[in-house]
Protein backbone atom coordinates (compact mmCIF):
# COMPACT_ATOMS: atom_id res chain seq x y z
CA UNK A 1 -8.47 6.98 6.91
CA UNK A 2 -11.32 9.40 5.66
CA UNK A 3 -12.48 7.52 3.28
CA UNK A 4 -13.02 4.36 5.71
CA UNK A 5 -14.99 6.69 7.87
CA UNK A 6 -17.06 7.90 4.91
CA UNK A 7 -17.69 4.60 3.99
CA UNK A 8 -19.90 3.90 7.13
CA UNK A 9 -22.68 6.28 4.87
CA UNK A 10 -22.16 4.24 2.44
CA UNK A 11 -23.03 0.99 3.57
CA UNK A 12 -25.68 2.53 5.48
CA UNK A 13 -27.22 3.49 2.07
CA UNK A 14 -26.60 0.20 0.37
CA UNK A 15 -27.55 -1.77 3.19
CA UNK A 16 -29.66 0.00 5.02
CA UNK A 17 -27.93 -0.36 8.00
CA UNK A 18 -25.55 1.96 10.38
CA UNK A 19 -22.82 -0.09 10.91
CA UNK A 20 -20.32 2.15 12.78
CA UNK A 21 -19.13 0.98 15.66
CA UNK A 22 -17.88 -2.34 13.66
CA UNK A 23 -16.08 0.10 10.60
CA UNK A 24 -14.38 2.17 12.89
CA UNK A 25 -13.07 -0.63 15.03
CA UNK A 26 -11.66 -2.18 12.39
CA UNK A 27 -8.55 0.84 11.84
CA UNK A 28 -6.91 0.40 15.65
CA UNK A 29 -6.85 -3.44 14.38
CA UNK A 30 -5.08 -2.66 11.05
CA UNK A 31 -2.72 -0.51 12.99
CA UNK A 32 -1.78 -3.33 15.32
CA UNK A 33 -1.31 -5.88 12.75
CA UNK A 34 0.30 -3.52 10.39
CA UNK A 35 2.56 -2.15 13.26
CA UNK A 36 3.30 -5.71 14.29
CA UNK A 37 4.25 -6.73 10.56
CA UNK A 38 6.59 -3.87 10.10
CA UNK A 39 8.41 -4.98 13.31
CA UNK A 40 8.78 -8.37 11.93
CA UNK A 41 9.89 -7.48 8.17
CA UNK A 42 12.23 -4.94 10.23
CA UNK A 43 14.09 -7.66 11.77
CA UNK A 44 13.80 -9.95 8.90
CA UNK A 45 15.53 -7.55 7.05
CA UNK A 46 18.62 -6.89 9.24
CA UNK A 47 18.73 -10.67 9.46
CA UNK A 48 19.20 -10.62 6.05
CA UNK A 49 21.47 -7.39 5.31
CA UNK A 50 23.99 -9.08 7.74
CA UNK A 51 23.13 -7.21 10.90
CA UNK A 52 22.92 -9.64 13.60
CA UNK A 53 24.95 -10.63 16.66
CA UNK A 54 28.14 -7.98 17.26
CA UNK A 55 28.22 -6.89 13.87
CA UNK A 56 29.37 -3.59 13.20
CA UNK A 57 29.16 -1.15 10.70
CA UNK A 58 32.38 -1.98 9.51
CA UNK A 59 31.13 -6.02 9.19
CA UNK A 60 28.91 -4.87 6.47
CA UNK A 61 29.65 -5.78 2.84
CA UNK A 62 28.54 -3.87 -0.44
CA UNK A 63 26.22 -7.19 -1.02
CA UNK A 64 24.82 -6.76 3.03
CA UNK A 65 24.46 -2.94 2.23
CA UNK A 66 22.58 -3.42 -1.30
CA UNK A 67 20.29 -6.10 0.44
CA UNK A 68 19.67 -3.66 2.85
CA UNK A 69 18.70 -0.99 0.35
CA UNK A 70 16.74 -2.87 -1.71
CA UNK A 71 14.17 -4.58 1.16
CA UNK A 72 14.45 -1.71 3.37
CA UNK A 73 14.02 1.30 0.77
CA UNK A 74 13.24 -0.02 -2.94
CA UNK A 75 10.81 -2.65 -2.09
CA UNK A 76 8.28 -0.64 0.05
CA UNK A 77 8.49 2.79 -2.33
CA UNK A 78 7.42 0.20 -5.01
CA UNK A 79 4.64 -1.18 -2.64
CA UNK A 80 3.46 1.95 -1.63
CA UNK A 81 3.40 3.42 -5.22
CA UNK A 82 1.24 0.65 -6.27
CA UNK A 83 -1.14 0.86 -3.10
CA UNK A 84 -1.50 4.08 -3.84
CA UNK A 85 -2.68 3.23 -7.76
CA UNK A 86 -4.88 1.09 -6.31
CA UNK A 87 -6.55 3.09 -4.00
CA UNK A 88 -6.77 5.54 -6.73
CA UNK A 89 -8.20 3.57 -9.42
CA UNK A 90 -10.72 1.00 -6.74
CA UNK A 91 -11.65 3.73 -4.39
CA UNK A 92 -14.73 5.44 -5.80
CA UNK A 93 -15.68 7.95 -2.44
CA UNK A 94 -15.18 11.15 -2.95
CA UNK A 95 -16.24 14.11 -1.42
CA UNK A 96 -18.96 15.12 -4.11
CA UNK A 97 -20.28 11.32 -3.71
CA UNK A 98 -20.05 11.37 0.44
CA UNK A 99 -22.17 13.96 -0.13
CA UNK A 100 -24.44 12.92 -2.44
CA UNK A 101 -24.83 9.81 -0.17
CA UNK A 102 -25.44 12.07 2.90
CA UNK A 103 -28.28 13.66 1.14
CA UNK A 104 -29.83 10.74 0.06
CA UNK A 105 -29.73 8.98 3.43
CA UNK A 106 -31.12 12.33 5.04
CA UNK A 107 -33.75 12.17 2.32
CA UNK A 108 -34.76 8.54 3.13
CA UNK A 109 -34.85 9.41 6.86
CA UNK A 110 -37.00 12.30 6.35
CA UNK A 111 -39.39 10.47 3.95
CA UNK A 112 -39.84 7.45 6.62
């Protein structure tokens, strides 16, 4: 989240333009439309495990149970490991560059 708020210097200095108000409105729309995908891979999921209608806990099978593991648990660790390599190896702002940015945008400003 940081990082997409430090990025608003950043384009600033490559394009010369502030662009903030667009940036930061674009995280309340990721959280909708990540917030609305969860719901539906939720439900998507129980569909799948076995869980729908009156089924109880005691409907479940080791094959609805390890379905249920795998999409609910296994699959997004795995996702989230490898957003997080990405983000680590594409991300390039960090806190000694926001602030080299900073000061070369405050230089700019000051120079004309």
């Amino acid at each position: 989240i940081l990082s997409l708020t430090d990025s608003i210097e950043y384009g600033q200095l490559k394009n010369g333009k502030r662009n903030e108000a667009v940036t930061l409105s674009v995280r309340p729309m990721l959280d909708k439309i990540a917030g609305a995908c969860s719901n539906g891979i939720v439900g998507a999921v129980a569909i799948a495990a076995g869980m729908i209608g009156s089924a109880t806990a005691a409907d479940m099978t080791a094959a609805n149970i390890h379905t249920f593991k795998v999409w609910a648990f296994y699959v997004p660790l795995a996702v989230i490991i490898l957003s997080g390599v990405v983000f680590l190896l594409k991300v390039k702002i960090s806190e000694k560059m926001h602030a080299d940015i900073v000061e070369q945008l405050e230089t700019q400003l000051n120079e004309g």
